[in-house]
Protein backbone atom coordinates (compact mmCIF):
# COMPACT_ATOMS: atom_id res chain seq x y z
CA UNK A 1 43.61 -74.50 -144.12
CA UNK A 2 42.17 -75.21 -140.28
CA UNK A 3 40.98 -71.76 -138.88
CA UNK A 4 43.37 -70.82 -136.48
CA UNK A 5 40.62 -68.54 -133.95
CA UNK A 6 38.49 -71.84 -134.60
CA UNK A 7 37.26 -73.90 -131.08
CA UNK A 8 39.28 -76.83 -133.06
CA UNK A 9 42.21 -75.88 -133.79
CA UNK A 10 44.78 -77.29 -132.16
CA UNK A 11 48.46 -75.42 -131.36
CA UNK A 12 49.82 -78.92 -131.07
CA UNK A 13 50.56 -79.23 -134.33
CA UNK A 14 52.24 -75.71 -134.42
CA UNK A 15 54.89 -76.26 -131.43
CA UNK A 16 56.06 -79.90 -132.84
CA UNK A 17 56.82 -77.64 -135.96
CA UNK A 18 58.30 -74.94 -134.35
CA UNK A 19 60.87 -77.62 -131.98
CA UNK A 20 61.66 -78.82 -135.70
CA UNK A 21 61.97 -75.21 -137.07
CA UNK A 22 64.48 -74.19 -134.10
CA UNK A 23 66.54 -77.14 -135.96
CA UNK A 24 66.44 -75.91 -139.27
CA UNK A 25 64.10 -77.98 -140.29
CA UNK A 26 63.10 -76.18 -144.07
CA UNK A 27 60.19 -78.84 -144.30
CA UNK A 28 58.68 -77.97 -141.07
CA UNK A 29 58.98 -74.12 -141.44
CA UNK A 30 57.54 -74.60 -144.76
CA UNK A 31 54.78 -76.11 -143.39
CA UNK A 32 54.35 -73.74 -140.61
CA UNK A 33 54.23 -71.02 -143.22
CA UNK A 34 51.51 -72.87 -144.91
CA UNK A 35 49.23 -73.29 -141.66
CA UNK A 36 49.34 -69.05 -141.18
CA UNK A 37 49.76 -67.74 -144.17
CA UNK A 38 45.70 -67.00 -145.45
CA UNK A 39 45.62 -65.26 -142.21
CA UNK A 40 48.89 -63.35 -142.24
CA UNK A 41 48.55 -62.35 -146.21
CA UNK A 42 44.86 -61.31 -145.89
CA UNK A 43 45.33 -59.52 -142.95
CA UNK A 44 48.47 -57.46 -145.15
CA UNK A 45 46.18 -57.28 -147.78
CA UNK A 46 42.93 -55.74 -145.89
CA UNK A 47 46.02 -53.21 -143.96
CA UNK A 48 47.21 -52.38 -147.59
CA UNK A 49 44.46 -52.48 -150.07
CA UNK A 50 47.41 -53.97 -152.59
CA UNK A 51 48.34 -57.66 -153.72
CA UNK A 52 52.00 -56.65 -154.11
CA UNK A 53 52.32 -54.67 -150.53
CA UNK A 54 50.03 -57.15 -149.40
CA UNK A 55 52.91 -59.96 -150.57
CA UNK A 56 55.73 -57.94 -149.20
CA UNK A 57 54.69 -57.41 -145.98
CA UNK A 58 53.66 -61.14 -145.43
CA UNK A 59 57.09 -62.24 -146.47
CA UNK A 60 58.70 -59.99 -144.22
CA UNK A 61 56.37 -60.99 -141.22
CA UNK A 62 57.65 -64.39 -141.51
CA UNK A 63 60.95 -63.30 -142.14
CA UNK A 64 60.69 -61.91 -138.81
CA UNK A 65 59.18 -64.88 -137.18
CA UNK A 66 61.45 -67.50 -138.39
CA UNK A 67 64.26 -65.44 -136.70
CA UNK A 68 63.01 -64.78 -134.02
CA UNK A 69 61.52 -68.17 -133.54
CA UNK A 70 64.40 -69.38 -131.02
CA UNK A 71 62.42 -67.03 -128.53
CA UNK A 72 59.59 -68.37 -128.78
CA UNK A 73 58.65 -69.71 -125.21
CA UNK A 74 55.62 -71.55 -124.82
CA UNK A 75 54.10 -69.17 -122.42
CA UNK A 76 51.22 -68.49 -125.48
CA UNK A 77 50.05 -70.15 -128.08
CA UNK A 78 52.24 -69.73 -131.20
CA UNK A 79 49.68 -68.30 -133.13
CA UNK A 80 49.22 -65.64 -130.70
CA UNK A 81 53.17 -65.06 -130.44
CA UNK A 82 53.08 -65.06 -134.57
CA UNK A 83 50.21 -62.83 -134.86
CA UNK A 84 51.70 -60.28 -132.28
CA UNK A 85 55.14 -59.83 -134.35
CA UNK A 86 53.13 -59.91 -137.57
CA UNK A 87 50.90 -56.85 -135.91
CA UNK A 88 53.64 -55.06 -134.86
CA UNK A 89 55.83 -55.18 -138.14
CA UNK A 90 52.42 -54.32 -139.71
CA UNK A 91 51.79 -51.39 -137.38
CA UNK A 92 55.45 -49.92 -137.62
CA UNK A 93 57.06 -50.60 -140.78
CA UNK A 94 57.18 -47.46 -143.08
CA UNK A 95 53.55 -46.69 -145.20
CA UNK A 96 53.24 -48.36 -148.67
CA UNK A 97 52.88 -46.74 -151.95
CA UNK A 98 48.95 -47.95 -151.92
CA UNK A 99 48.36 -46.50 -148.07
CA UNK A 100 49.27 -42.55 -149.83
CA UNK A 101 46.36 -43.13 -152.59
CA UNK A 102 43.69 -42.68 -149.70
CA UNK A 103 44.03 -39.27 -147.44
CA UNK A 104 40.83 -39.23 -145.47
CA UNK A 105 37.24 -40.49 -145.86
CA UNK A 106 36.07 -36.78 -146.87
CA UNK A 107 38.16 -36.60 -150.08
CA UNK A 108 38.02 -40.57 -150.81
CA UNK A 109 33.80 -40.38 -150.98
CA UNK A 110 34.17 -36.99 -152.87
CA UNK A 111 36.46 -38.82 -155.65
CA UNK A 112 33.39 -41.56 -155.45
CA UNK A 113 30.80 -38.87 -155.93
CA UNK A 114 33.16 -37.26 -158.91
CA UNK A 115 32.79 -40.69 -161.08
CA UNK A 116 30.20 -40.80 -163.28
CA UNK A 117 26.88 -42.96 -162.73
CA UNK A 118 25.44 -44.66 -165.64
CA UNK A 119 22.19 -47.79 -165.06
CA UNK A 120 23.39 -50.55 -166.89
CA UNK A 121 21.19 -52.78 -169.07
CA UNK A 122 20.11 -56.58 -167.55
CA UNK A 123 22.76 -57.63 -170.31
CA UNK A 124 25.58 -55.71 -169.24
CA UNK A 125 24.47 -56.41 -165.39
CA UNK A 126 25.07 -60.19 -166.06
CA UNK A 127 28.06 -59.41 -168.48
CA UNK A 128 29.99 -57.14 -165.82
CA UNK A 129 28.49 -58.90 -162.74
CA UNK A 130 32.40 -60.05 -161.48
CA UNK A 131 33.40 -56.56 -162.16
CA UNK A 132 31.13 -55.36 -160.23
CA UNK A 133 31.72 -57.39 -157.21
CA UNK A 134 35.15 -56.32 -158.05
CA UNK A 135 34.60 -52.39 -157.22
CA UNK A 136 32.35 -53.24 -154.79
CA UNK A 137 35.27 -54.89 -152.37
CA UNK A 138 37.90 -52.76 -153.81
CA UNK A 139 35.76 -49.50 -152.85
CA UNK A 140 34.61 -51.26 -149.51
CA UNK A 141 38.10 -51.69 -149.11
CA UNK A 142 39.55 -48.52 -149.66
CA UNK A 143 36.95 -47.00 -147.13
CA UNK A 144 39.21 -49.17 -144.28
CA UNK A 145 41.92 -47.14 -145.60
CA UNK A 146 40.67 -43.98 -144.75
CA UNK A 147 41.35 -45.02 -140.67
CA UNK A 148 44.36 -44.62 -139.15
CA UNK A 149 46.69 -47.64 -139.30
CA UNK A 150 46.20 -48.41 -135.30
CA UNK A 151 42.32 -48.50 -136.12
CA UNK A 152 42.17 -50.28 -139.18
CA UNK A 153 44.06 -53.25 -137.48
CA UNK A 154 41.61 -52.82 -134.69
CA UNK A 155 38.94 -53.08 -137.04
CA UNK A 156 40.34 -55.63 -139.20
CA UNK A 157 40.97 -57.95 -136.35
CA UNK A 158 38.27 -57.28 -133.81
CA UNK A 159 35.44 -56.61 -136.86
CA UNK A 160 36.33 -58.94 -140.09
CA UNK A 161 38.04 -61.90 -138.17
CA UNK A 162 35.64 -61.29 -134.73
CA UNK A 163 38.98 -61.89 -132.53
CA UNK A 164 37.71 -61.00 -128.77
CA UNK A 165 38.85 -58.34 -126.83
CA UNK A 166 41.08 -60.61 -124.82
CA UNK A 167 42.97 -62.19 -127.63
CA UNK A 168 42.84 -58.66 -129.51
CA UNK A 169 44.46 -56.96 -126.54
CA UNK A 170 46.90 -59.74 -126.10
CA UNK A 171 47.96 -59.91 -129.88
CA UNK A 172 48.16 -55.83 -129.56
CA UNK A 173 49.68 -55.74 -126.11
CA UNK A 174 47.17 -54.02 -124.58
CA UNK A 175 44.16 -54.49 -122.15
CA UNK A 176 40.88 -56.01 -122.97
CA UNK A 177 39.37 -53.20 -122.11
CA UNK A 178 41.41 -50.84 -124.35
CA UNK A 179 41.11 -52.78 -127.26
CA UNK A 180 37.09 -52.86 -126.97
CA UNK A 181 37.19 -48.99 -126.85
CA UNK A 182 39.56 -48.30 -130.11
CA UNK A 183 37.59 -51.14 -131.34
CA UNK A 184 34.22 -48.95 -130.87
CA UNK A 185 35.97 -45.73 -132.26
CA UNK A 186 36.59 -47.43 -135.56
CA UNK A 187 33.55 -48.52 -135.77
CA UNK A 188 32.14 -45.46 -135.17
CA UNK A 189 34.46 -43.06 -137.72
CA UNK A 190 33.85 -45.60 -140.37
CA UNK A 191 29.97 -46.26 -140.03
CA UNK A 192 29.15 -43.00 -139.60
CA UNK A 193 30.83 -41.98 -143.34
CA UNK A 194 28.96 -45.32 -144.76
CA UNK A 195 25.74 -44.72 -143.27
CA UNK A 196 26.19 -40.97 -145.32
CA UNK A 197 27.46 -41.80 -148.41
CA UNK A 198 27.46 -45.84 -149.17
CA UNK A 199 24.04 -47.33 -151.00
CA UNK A 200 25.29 -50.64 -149.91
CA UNK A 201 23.95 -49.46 -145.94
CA UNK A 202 21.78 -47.12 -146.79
CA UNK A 203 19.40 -47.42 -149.75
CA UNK A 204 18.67 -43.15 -149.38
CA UNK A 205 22.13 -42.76 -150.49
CA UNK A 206 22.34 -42.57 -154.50
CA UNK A 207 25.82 -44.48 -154.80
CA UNK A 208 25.26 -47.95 -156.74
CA UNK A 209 28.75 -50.15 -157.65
CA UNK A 210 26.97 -51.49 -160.33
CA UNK A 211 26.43 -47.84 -161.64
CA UNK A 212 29.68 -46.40 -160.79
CA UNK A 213 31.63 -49.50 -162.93
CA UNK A 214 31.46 -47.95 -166.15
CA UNK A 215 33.08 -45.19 -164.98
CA UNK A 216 36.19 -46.91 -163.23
CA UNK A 217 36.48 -48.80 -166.08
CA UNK A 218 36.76 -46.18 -168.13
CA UNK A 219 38.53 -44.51 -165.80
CA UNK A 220 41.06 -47.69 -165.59
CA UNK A 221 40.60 -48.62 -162.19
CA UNK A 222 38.93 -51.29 -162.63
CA UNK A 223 40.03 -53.84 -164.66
CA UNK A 224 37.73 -56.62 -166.21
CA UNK A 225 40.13 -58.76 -167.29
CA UNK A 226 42.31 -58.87 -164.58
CA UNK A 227 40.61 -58.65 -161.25
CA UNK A 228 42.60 -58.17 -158.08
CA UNK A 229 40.27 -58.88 -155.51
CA UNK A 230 37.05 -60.40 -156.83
CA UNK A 231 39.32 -63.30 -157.63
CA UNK A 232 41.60 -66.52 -156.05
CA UNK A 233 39.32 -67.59 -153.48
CA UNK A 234 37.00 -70.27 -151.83
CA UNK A 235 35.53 -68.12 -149.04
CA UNK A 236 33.98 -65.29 -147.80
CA UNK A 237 35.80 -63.71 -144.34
CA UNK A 238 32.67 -64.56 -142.65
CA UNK A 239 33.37 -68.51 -143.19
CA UNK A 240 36.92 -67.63 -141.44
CA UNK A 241 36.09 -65.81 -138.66
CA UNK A 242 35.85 -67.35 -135.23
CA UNK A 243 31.65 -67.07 -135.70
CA UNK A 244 31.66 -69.71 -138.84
CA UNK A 245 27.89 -68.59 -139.16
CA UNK A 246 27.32 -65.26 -138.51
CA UNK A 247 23.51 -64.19 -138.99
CA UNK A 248 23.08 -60.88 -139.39
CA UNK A 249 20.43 -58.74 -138.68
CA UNK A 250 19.02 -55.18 -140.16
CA UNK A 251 20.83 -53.12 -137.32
CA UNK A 252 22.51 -50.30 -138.87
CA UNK A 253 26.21 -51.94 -137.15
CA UNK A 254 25.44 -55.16 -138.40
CA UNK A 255 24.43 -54.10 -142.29
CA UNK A 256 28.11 -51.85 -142.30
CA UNK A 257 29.68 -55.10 -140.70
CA UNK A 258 28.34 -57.16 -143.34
CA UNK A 259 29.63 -55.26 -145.80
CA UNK A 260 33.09 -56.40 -144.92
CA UNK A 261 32.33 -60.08 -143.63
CA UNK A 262 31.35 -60.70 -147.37
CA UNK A 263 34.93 -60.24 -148.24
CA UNK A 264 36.44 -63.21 -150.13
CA UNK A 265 39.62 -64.42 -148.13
CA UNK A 266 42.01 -64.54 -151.31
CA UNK A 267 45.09 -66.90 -151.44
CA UNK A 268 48.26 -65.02 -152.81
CA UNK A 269 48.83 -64.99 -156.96
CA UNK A 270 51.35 -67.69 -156.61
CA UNK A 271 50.46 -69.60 -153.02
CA UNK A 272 54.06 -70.70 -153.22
CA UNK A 273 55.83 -67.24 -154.05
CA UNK A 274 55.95 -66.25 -150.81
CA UNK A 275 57.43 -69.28 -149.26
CA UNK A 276 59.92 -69.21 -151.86
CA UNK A 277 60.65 -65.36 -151.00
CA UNK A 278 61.02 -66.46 -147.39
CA UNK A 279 63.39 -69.13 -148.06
CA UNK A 280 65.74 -67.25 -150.32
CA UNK A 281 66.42 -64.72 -147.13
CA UNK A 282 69.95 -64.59 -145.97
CA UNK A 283 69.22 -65.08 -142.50
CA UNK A 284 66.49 -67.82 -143.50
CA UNK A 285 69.20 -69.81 -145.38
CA UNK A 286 71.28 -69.63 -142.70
CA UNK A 287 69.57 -71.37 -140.18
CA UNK A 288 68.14 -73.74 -142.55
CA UNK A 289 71.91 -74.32 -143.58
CA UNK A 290 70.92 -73.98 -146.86
């Protein structure tokens, strides 16, 4: 999968299969689907903190983009026109069951503080090490939740996937300018609840994954034998991003930044579900003739 904020990629490829897609070519919208959807699905998934929201909303993103693909002009890069209707069906379709679960950053570190803390043995930290990594995205994660939706896209695009404040206003619809300041006030709400209560950032705070994992377990949150996000990927987010070699540095922004960047960008359960979703639309079978 080329990188689509990458210096190489090339939109050629995209607008020869969009000119066949306005056909009803299925081949070339399949394939188009194929080019954006690690993008579009972990995007959903970051917004949602849930595979199967995650799943929905990236079918009906394309959905939306294969109808409204006749519109499509030229006068940006198709990538850029995708991303903008995937944003905006992101930003103001209804809240998913998983975006309730989280209310604020207040109560969602006090539930972290409630779990109990137990140090685990060098044989259980080599035993549990995936699970581990496990809470530790799927609590990462969770903090995102705690912004508002408009911020956590912000955040998700202009932090995880380092998308410029030119191309983030553009994809949003707003200025450069204005992007770079909602940009800064997500950064700021979510940093400032890190730097107080996440050991990850901050080695004075007490809060460990690896000691907190017994707990969720127990708790059955966590899952060893069937991981949701520790799982179904080649990458970290940082290997995605536009800066394929980020180095970071001890400054308290970049250690809460790096938090994220370690991500793994997962492919979908079944890479070929979602096509398949896509394709048995109504509307999608229609103009494929189907």
């Amino acid at each position: 999968m080329d990188n689509p904020f990458s210096e190489q990629y090339s939109d050629y490829e995209d607008i020869v299969l969009v000119k066949l897609g306005t056909k009803g070519d299925k081949k070339a919208l399949q394939n188009l689907i194929v080019r954006h959807q690690l993008f579009v699905y972990n995007l959903a998934l970051k917004m949602t903190n849930n595979v199967e929201d995650a799943e929905d909303l990236t079918q009906e993103a394309f959905i939306k983009a294969i109808t409204s693909l006749s519109k499509f002009e030229g006068k940006s890069n198709f990538r850029t026109w995708l991303y903008r209707i995937t944003v905006n069906h992101f930003l103001n379709t209804k809240k998913r069951k998983s975006e309730y679960h989280v209310v604020n950053f207040e109560s969602y570190f006090n539930s972290i503080d409630s779990m109990p803390s137990s140090s685990l043995n060098e044989q259980e930290e080599i035993d549990l090490k995936e699970t581990i990594e496990e809470l530790r995205i799927s609590c990462t994660a969770g903090m995102l939740m705690c912004l508002s939706k408009e911020q956590r896209m912000v955040y998700i695009l202009g932090e995880l996937f380092d998308i410029g404040h030119n191309l983030g206003g553009e994809i949003l619809e707003i200025s450069p300018g204005n992007f770079r300041i909602k940009l800064m006030r997500a950064r700021k709400d979510l940093y400032m609840w890190m730097n107080k209560k996440c050991g990850l950032v901050n080695k004075d705070n007490p809060c460990r994954c690896s000691k907190k994992t017994k707990g969720y377990i127990k708790a059955g949150k966590v899952d060893s034998d069937n991981l949701q996000f520790n799982t179904r990927f080649k990458s970290k987010i940082k290997k995605f991003s536009q800066e394929n070699a980020v180095k970071f540095t001890n400054t308290v922004d970049e250690l809460n930044r790096k938090v994220f960047k370690e991500h793994p960008m997962q492919d979908p359960i079944q890479a070929s579900k979602i096509i398949n979703e896509v394709f048995n639309h109504d509307l999608i079978k229609w103009i494929t003739k189907l």
